[in-house]
N, C-alpha and C. Protein backbone atom coordinates (compact mmCIF):
# COMPACT_ATOMS: atom_id res chain seq x y z
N UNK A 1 -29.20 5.19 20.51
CA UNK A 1 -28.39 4.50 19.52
C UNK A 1 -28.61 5.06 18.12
N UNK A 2 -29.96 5.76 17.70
CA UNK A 2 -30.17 5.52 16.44
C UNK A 2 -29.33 7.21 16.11
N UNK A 3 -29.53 7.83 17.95
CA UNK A 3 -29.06 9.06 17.41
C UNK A 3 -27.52 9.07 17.21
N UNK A 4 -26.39 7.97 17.64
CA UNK A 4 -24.98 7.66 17.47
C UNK A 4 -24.94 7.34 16.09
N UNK A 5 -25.94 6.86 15.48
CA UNK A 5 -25.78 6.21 14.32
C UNK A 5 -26.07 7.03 13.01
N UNK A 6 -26.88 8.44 13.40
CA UNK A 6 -27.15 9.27 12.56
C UNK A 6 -26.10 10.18 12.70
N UNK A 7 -25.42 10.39 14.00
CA UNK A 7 -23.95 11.42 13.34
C UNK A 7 -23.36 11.17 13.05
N UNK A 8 -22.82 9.16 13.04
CA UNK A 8 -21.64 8.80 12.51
C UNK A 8 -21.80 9.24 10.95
N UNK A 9 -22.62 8.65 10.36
CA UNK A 9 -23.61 8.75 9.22
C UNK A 9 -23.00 10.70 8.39
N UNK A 10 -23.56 11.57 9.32
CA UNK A 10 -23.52 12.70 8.80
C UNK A 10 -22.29 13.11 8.85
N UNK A 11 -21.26 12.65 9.77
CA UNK A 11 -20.21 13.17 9.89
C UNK A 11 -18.98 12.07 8.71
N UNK A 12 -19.57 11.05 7.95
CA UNK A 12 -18.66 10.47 7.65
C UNK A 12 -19.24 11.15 5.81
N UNK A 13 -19.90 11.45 5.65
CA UNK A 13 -20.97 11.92 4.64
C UNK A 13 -20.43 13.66 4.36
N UNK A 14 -20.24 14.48 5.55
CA UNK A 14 -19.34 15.70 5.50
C UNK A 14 -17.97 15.66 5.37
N UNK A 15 -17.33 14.17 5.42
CA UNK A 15 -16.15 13.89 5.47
C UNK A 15 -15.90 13.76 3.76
N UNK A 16 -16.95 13.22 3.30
CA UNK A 16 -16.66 12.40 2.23
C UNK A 16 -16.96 13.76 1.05
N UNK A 17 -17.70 14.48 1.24
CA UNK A 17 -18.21 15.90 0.53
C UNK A 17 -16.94 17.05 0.88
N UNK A 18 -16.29 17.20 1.76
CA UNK A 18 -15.17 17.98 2.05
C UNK A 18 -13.97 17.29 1.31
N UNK A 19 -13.73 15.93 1.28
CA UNK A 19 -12.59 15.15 -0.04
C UNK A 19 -13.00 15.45 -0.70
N UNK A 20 -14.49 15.79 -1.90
CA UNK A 20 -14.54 16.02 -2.94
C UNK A 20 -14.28 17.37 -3.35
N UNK A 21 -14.90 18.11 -2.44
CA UNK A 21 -14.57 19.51 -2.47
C UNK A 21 -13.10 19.53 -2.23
N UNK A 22 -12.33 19.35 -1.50
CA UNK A 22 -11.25 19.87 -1.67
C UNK A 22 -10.01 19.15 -3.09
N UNK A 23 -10.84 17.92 -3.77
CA UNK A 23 -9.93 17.41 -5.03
C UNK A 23 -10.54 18.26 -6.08
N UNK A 24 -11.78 18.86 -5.79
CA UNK A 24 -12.31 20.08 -7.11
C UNK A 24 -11.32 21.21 -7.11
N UNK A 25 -10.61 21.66 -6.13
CA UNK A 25 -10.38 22.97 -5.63
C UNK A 25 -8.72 22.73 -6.27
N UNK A 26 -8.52 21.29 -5.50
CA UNK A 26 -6.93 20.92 -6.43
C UNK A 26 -7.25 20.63 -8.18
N UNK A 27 -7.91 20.54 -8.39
CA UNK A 27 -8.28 19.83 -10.28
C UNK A 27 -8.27 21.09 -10.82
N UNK A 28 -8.77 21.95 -10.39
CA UNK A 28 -9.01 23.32 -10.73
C UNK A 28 -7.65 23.71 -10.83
N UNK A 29 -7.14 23.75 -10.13
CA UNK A 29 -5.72 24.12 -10.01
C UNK A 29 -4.33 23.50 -10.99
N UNK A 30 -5.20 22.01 -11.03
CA UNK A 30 -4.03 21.26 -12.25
C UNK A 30 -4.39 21.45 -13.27
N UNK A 31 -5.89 22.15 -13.32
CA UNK A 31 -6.51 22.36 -15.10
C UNK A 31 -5.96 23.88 -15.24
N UNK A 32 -5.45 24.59 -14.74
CA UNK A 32 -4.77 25.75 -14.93
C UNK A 32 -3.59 25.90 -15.13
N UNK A 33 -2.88 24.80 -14.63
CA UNK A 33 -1.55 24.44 -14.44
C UNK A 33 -1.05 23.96 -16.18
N UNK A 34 -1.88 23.31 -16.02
CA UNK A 34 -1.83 21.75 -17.69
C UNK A 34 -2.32 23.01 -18.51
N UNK A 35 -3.32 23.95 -18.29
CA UNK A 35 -3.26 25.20 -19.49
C UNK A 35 -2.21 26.04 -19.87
N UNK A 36 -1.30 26.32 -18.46
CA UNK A 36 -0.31 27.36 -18.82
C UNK A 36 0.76 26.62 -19.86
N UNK A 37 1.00 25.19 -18.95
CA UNK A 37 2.13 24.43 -20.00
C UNK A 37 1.67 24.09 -20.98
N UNK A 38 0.31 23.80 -21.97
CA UNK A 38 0.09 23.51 -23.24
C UNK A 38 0.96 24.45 -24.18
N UNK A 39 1.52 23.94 -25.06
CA UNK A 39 2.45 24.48 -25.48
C UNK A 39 1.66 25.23 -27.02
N UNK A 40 1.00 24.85 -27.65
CA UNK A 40 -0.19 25.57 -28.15
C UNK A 40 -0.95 26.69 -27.75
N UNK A 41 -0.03 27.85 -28.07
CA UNK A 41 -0.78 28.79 -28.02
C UNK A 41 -2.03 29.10 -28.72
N UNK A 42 -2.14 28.97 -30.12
CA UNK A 42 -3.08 29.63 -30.75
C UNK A 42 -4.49 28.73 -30.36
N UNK A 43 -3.81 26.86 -30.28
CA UNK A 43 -5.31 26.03 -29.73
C UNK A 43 -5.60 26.40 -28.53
N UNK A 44 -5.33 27.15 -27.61
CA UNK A 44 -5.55 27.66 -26.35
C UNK A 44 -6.45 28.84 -26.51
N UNK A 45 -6.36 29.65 -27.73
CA UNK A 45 -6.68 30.83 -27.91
C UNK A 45 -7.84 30.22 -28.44
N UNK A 46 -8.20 29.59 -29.38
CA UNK A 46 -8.70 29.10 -30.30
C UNK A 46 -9.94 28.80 -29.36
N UNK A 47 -9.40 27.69 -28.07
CA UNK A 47 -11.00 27.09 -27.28
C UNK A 47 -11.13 28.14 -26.66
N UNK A 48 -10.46 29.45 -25.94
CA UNK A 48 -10.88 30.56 -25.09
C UNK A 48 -12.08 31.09 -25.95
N UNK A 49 -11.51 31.64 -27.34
CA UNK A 49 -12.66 32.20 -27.88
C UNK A 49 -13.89 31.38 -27.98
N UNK A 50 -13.64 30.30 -28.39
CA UNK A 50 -15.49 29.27 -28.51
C UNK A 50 -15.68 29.16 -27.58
N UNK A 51 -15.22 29.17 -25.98
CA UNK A 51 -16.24 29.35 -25.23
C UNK A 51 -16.58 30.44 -24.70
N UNK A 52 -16.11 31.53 -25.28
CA UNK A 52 -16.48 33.24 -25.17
C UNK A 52 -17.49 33.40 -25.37
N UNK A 53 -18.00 32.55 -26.93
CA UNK A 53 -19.13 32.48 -28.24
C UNK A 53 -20.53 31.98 -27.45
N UNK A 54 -19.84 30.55 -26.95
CA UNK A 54 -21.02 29.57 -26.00
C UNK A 54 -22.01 30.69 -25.61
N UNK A 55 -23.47 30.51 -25.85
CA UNK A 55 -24.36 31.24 -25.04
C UNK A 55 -24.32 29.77 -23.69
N UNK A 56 -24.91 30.33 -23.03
CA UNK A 56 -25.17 30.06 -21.16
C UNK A 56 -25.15 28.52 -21.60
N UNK A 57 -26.46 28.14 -22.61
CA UNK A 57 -26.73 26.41 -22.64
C UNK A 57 -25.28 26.04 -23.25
N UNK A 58 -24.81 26.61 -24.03
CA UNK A 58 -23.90 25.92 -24.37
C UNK A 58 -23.02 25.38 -24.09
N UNK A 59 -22.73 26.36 -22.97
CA UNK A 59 -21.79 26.09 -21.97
C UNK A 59 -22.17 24.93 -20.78
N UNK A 60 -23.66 24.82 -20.68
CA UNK A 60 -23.82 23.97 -19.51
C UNK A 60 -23.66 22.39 -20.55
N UNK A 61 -24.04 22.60 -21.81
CA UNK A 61 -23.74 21.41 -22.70
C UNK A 61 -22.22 20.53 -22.31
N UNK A 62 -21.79 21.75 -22.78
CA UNK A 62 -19.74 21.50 -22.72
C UNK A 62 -19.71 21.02 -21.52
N UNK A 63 -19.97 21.54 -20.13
CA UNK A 63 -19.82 21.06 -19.03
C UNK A 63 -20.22 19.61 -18.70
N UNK A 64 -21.58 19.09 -19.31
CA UNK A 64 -21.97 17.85 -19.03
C UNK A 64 -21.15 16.90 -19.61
N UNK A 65 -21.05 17.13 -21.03
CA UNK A 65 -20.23 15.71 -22.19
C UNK A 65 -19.15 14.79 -20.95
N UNK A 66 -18.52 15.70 -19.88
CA UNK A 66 -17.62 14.54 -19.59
C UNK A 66 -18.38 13.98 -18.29
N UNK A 67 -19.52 14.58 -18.12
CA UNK A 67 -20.15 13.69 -17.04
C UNK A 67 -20.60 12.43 -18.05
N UNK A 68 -21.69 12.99 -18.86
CA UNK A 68 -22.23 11.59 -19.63
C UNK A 68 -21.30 10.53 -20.30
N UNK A 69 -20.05 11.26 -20.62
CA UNK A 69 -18.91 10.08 -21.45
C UNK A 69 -18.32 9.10 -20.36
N UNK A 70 -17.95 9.94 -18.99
CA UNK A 70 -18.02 8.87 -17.58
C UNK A 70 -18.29 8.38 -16.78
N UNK A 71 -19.35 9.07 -16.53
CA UNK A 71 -20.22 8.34 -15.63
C UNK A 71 -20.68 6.88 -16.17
N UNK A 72 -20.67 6.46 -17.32
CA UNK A 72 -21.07 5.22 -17.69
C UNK A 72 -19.97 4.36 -17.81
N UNK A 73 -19.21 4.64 -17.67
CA UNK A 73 -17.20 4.47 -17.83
C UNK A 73 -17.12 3.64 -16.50
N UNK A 74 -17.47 4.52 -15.53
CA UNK A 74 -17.88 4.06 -14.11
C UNK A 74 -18.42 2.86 -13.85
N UNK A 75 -19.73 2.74 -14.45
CA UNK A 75 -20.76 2.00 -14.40
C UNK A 75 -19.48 0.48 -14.87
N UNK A 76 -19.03 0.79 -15.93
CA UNK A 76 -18.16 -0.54 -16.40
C UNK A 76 -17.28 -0.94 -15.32
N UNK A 77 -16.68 -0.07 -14.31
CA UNK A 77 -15.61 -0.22 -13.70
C UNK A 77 -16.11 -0.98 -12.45
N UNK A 78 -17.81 -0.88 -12.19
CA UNK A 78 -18.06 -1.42 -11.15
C UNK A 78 -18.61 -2.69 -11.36
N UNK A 79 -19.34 -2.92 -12.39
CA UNK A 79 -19.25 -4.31 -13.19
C UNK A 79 -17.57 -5.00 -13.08
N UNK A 80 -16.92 -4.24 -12.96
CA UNK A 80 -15.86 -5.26 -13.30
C UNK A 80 -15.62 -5.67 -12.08
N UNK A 81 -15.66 -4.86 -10.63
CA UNK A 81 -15.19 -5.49 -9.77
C UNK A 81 -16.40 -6.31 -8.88
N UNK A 82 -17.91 -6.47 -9.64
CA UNK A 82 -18.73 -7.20 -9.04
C UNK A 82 -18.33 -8.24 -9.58
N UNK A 83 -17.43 -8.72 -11.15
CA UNK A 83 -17.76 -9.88 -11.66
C UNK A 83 -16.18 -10.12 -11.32
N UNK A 84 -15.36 -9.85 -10.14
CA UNK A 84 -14.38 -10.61 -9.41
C UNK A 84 -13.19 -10.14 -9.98
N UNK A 85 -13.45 -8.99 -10.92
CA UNK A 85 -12.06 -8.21 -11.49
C UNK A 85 -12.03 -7.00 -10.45
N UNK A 86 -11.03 -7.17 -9.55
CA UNK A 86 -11.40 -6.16 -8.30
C UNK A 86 -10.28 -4.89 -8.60
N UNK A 87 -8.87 -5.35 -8.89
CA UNK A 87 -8.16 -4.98 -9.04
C UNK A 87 -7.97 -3.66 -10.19
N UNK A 88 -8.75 -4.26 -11.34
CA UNK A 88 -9.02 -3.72 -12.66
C UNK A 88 -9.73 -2.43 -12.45
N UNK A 89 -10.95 -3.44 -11.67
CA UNK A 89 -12.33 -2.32 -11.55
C UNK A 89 -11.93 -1.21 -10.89
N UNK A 90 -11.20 -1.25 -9.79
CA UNK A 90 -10.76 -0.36 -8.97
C UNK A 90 -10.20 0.44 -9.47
N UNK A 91 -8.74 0.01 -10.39
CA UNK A 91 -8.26 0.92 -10.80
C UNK A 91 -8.48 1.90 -11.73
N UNK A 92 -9.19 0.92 -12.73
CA UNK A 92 -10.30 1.71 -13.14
C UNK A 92 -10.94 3.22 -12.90
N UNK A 93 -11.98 2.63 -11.38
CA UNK A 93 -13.14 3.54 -11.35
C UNK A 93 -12.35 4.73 -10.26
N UNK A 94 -11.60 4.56 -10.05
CA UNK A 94 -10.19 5.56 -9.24
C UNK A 94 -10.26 6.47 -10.20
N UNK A 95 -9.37 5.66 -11.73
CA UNK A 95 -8.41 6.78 -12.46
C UNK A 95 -10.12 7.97 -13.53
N UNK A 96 -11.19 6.69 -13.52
CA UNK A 96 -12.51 7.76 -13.88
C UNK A 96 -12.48 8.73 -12.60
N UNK A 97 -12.31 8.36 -11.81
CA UNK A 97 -13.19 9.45 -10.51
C UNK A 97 -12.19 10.65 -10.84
N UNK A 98 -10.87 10.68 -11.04
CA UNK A 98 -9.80 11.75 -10.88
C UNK A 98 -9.98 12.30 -12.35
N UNK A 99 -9.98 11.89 -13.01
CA UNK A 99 -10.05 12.63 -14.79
C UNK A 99 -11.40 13.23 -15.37
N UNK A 100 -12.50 12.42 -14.56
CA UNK A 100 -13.80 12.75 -14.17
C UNK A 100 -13.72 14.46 -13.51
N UNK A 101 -13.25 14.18 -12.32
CA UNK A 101 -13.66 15.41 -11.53
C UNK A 101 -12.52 16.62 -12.15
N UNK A 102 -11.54 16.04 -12.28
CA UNK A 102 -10.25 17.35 -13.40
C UNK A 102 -10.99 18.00 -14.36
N UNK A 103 -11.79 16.81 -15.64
CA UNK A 103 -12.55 17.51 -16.54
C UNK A 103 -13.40 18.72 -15.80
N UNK A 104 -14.30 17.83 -15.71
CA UNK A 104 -15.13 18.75 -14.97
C UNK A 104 -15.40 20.11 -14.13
N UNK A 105 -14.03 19.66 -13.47
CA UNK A 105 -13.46 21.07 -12.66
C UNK A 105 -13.18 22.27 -12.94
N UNK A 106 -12.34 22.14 -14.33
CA UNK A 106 -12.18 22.70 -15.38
C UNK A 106 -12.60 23.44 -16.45
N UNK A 107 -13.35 22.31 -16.92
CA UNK A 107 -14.56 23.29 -17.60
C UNK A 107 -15.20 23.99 -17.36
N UNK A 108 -15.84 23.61 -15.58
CA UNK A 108 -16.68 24.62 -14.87
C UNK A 108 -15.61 25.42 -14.80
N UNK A 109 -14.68 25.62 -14.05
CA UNK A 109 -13.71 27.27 -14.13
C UNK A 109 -13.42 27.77 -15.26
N UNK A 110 -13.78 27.24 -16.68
CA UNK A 110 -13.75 28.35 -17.78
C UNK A 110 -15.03 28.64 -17.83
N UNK A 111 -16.15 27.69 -17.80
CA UNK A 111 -17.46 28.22 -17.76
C UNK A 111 -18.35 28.95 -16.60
N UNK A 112 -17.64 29.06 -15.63
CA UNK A 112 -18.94 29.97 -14.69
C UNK A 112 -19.19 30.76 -14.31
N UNK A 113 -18.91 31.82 -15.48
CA UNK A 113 -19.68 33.15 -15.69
C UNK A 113 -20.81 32.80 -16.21
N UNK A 114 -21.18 32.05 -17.75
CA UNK A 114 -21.72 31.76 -17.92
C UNK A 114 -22.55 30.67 -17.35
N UNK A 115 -22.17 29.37 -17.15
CA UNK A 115 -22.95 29.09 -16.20
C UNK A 115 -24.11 29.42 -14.82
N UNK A 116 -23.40 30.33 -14.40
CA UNK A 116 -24.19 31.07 -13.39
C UNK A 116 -24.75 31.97 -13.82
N UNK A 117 -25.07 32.52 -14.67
CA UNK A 117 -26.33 33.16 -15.65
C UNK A 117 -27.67 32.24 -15.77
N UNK A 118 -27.35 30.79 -15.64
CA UNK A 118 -28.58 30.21 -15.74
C UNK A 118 -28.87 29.90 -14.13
N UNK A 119 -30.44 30.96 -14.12
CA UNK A 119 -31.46 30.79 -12.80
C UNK A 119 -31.19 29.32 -12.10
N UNK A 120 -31.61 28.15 -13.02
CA UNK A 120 -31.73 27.26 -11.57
C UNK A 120 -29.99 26.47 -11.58
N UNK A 121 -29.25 27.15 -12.12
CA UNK A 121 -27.61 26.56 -12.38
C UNK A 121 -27.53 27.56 -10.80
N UNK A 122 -27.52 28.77 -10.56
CA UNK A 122 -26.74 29.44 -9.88
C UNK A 122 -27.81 29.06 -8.95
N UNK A 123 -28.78 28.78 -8.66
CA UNK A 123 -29.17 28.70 -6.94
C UNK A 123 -28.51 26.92 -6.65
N UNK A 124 -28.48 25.91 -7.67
CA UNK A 124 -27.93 24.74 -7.33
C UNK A 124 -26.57 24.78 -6.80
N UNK A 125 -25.50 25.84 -7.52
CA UNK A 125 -24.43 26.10 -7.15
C UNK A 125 -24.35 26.75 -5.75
N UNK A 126 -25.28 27.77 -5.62
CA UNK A 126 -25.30 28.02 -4.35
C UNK A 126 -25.83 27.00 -3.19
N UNK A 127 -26.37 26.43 -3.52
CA UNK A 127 -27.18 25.01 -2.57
C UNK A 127 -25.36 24.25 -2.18
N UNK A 128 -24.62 23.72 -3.14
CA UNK A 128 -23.72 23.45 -3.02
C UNK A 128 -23.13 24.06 -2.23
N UNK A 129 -22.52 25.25 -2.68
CA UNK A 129 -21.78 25.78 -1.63
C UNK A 129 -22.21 26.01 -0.33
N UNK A 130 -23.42 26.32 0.00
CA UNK A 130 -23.72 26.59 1.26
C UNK A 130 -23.91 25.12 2.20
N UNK A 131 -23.65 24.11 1.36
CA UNK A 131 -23.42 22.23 2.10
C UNK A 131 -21.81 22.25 2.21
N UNK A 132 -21.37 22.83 1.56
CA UNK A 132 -19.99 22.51 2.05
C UNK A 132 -19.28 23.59 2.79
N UNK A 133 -20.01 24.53 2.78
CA UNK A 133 -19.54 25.44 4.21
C UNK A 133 -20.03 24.76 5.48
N UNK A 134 -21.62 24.24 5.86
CA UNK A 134 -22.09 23.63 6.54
C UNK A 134 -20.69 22.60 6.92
N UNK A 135 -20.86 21.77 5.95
CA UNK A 135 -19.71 20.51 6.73
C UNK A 135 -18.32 20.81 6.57
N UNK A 136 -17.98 22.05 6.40
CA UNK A 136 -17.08 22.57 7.17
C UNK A 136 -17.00 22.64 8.66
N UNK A 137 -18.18 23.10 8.89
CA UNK A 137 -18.36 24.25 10.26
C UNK A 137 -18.44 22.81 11.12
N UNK A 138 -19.46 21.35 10.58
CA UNK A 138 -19.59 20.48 10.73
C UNK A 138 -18.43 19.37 11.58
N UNK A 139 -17.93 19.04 10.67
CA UNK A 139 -16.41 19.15 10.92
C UNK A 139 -15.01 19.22 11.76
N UNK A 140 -15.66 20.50 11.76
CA UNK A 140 -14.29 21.51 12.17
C UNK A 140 -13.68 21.05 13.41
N UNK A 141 -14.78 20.74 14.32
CA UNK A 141 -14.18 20.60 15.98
C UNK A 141 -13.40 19.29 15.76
N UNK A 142 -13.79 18.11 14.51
CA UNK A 142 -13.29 16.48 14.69
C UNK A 142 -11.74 17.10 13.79
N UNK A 143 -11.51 17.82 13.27
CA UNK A 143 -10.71 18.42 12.68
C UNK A 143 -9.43 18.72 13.61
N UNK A 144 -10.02 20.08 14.39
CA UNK A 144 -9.03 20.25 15.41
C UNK A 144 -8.73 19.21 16.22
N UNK A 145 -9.61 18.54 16.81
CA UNK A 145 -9.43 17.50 17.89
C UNK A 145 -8.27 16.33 17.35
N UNK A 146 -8.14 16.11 16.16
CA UNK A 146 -6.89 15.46 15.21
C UNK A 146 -5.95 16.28 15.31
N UNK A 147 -5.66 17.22 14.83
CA UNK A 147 -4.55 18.11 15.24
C UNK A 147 -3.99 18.48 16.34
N UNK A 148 -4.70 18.37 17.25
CA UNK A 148 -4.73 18.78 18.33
C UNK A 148 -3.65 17.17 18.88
N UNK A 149 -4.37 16.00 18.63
CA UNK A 149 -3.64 14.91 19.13
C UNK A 149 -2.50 14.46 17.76
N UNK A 150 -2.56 15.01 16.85
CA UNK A 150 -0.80 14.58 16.21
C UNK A 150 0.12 15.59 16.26
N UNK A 151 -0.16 16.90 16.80
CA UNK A 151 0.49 17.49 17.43
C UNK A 151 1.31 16.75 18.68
N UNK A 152 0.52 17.03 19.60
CA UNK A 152 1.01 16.13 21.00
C UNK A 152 1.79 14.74 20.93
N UNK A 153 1.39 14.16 19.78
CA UNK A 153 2.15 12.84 19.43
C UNK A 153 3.13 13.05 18.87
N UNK A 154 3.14 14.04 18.20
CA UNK A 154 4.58 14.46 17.40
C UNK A 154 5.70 14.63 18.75
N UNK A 155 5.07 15.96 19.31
CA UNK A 155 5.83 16.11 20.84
C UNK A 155 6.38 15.37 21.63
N UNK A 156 5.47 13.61 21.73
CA UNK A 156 5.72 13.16 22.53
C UNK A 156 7.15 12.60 21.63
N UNK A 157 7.01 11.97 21.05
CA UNK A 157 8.02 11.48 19.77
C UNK A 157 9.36 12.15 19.71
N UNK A 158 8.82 13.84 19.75
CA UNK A 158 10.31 13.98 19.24
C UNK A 158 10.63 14.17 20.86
N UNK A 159 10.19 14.34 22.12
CA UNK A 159 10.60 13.89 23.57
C UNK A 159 11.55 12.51 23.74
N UNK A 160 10.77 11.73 22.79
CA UNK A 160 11.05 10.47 23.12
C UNK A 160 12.61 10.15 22.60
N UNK A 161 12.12 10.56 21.16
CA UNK A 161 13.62 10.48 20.24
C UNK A 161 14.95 11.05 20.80
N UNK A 162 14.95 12.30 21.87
CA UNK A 162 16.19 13.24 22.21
C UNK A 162 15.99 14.14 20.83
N UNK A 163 17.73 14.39 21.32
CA UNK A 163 18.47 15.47 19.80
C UNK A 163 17.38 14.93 18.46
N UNK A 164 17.43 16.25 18.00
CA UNK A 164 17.04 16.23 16.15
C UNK A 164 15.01 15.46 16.17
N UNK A 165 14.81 15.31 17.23
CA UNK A 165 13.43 14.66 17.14
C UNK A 165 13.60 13.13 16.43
N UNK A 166 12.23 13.01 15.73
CA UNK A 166 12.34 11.45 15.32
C UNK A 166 13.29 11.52 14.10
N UNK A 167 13.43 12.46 12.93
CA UNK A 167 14.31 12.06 12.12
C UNK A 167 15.71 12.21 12.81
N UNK A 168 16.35 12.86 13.70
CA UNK A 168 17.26 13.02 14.67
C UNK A 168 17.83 10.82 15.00
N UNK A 169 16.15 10.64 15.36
CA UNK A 169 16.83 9.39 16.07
C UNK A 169 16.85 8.09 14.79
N UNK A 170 16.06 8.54 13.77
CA UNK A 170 16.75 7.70 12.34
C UNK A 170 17.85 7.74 11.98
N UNK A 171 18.37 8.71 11.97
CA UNK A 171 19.56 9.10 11.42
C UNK A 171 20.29 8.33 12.64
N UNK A 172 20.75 8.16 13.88
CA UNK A 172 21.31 7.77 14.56
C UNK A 172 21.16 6.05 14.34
N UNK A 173 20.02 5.85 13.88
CA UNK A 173 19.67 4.17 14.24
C UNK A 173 20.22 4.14 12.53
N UNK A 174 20.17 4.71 11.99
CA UNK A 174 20.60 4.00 10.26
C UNK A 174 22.02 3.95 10.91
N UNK A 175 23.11 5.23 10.70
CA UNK A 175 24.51 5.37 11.57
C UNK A 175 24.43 4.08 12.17
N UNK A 176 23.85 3.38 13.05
CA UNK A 176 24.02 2.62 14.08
C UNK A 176 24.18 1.34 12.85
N UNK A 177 22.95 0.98 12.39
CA UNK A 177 23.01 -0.45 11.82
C UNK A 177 24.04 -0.01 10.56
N UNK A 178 24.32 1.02 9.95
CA UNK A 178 25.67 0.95 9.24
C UNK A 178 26.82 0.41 9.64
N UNK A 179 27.07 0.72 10.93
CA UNK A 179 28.44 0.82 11.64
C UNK A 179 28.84 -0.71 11.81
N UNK A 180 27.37 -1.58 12.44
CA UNK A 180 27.12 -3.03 12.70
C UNK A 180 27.77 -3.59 11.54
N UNK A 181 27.07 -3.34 10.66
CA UNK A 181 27.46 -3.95 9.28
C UNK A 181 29.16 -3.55 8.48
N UNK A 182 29.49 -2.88 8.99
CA UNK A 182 30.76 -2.94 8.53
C UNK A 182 32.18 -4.01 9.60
């Protein structure tokens, strides 16, 4: 039992580290996105160069400010939904977790050249990465084994539906209750 209870454990724990990793990988992507459209060129130019300037700490400085400005942001959001504001808190500690990890994401992809110049920055980063390749590999088989069955369910579905699959048989059942109604 205790050993059912330690893979649910690890596997819901690789589940939960593979969502984060993969909303870093998208944040990264919207903090590049939200750079191209800033319509400010020269303030674009302006922060490229100061963090050109940043020596290594400086940069790991810049990187922290939006941990320390939210992580305590957090802390409020969960106060709120212990003291029966659930709704608030939630929404809350949601919209920190997403602007949280964007900052962050971000900054690290302008900073980690520098960043990874600092000794115990680049073996932590590597510690990281080599946990989320792990619960990849981890993973992977509960991965396929999902695909594997909404595949087949899809199949069975669009079997079930006839012509056009399941949107095939919406389209026929909307048609249908249109027709009723007239």
């Amino acid at each position: 039992m205790a050993h059912r209870l330690k893979h649910a454990l690890l596997t819901f724990a690789a589940v939960v580290f593979l969502i984060e990793a993969w909303l870093w990988d998208k944040m990264i992507l919207l903090g590049r996105w939200a750079a191209r459209h800033i319509p400010w060129r020269e303030f674009k130019d302006t922060v490229a160069r100061l963090i050109e300037r940043l020596p290594p700490y400086g940069a790991l400085l810049l990187f922290l400010i939006p941990i320390a400005v939210i992580e305590p942001l957090k802390i409020v959001a969960v106060d709120q939904i212990a003291h029966g504001r659930l709704l608030r808190g939630a929404l809350a500690f949601i919209v920190l977790k997403f602007v949280g990890l964007g900052l962050i994401a971000f900054i690290f992809d302008l900073t980690r050249e520098k960043l990874l110049t600092i000794g115990w920055f680049a073996r932590f980063y590597a510690f990281v990465i080599y946990w989320r390749d792990k619960a990849h590999d981890f993973v992977a088989p509960y991965k396929a084994a999902v695909i594997a069955r909404l595949s087949a369910l899809r199949r069975s579905i669009d079997a079930a539906a006839g012509k056009g699959g399941l949107m095939g048989m919406l389209a026929r059942l909307r048609a249908r209750v249109r027709k009723a109604q007239n």
